[in-house]
Protein backbone atom coordinates (compact mmCIF):
# COMPACT_ATOMS: atom_id res chain seq x y z
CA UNK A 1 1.20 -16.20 -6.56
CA UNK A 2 -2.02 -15.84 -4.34
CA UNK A 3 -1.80 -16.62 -0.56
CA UNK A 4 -4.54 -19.29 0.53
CA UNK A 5 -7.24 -17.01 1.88
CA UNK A 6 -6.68 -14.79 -1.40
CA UNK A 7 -5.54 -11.29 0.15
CA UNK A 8 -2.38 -10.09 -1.53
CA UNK A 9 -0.54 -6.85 -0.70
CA UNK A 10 1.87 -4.58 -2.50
CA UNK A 11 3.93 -2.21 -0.45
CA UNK A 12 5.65 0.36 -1.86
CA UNK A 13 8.19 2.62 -0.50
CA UNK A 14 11.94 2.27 0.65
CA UNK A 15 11.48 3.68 4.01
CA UNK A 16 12.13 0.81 7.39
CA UNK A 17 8.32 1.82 8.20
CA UNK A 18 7.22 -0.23 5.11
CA UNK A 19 9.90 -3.31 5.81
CA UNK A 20 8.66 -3.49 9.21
CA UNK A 21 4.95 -3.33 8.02
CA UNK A 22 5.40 -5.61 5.60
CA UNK A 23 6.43 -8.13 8.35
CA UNK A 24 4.38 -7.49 11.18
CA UNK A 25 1.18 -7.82 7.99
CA UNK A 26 2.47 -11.15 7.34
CA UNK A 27 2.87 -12.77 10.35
CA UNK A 28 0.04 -11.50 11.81
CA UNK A 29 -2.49 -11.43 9.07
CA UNK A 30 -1.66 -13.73 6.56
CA UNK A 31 -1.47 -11.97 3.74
CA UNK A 32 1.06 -12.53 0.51
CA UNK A 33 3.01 -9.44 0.99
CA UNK A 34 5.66 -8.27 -2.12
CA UNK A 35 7.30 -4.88 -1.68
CA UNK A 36 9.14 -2.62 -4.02
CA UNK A 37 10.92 0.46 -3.00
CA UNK A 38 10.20 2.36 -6.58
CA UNK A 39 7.42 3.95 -8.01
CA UNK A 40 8.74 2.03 -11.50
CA UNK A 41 8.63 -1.52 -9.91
CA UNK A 42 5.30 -0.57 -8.20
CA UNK A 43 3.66 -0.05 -11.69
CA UNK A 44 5.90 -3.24 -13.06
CA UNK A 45 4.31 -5.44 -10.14
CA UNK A 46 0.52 -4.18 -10.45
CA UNK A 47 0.52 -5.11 -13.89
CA UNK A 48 2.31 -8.66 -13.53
CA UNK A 49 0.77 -9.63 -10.38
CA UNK A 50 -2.30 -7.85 -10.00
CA UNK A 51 -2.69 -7.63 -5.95
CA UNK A 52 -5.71 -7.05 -3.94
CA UNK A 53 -3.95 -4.05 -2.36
CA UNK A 54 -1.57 -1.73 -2.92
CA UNK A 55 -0.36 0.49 0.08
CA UNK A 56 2.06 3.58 -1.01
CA UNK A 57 4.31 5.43 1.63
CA UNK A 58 3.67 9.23 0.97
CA UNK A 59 7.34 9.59 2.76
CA UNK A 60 9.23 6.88 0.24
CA UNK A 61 7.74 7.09 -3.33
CA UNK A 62 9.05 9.37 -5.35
CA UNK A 63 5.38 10.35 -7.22
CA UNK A 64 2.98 9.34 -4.63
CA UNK A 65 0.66 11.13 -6.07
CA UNK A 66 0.88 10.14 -9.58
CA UNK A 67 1.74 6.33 -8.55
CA UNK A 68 -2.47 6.44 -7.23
CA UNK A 69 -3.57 8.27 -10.13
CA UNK A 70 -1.93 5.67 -12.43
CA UNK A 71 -3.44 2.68 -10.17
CA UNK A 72 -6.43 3.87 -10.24
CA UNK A 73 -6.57 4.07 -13.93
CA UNK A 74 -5.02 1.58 -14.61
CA UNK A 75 -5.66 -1.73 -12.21
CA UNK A 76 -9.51 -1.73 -11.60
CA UNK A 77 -10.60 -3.25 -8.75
CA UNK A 78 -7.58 -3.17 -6.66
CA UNK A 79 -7.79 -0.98 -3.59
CA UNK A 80 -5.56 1.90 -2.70
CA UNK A 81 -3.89 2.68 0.84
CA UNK A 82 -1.90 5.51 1.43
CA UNK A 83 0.25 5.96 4.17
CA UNK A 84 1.31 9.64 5.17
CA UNK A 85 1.23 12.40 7.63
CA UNK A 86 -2.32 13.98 8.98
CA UNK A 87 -1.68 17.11 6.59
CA UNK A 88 -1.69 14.82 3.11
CA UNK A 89 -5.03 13.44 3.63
CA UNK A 90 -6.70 15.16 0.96
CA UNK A 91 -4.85 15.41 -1.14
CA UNK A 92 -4.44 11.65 -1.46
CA UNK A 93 -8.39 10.83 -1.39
CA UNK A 94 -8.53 13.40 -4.32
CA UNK A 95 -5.52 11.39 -6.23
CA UNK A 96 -7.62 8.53 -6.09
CA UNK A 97 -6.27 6.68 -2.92
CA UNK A 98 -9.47 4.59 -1.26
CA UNK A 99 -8.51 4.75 2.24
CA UNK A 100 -5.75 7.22 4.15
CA UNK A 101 -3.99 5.98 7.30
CA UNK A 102 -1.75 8.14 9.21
CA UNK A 103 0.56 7.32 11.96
CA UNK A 104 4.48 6.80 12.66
CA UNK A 105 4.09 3.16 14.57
CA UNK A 106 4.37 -0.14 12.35
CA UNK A 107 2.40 -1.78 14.38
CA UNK A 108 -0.45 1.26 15.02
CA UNK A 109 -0.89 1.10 10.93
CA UNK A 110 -0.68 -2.96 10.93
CA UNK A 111 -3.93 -2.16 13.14
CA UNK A 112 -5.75 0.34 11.34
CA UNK A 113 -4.49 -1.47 7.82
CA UNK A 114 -5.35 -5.09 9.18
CA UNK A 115 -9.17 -3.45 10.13
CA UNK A 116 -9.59 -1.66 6.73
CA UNK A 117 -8.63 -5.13 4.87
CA UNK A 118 -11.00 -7.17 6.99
């Protein structure tokens, strides 16, 4: 199900950073959020629901890694956000992630996540 203004998330980790993400994004943003806490529901939910966005929690997935590799080849056209320590950067860019936010603070990512979907 698409939200209104068309900007649907996917949120996937099973840390409290991503639950309180997840609703700070959607009151403040208006985006249809869904989250999953596995890296097996994340690649269930892509496929069914195909969101604009998928944002993975280096901290909770269990393959961050090879959850991005696996979006990007397999879910053109949706755009990857990875959420991790200063340190992981790289190496998520080079799995394919399209944008890298870093940061401890809910609402410091709901910033720098809200600007990056505007």
């Amino acid at each position: 199900m698409r939200c209104t203004n068309g900007r649907t998330l996917l949120l996937v980790g099973d840390s409290p950073r991503i639950e309180k993400l997840a609703q700070i994004l959607a009151k403040r943003n208006g985006f249809e959020i869904s989250v999953v806490r596995s890296d097996y529901e994340a690649g269930a939910e892509v496929t069914r629901s195909e969101p604009d966005t998928v944002i993975i929690d280096m901290e909770s997935s269990s393959d961050p890694l090879g959850l991005c590799r696996w979006v990007g080849d397999s879910a053109k056209g949706v755009r990857l956000v990875v959420i991790g320590d200063e340190d992981q950067e790289k190496t998520a860019l080079a799995a394919g992630a399209d944008a890298y936010v870093s940061g401890k603070s809910p609402a410091g990512l709901r910033k720098r996540i809200a600007a990056l979907l505007a």
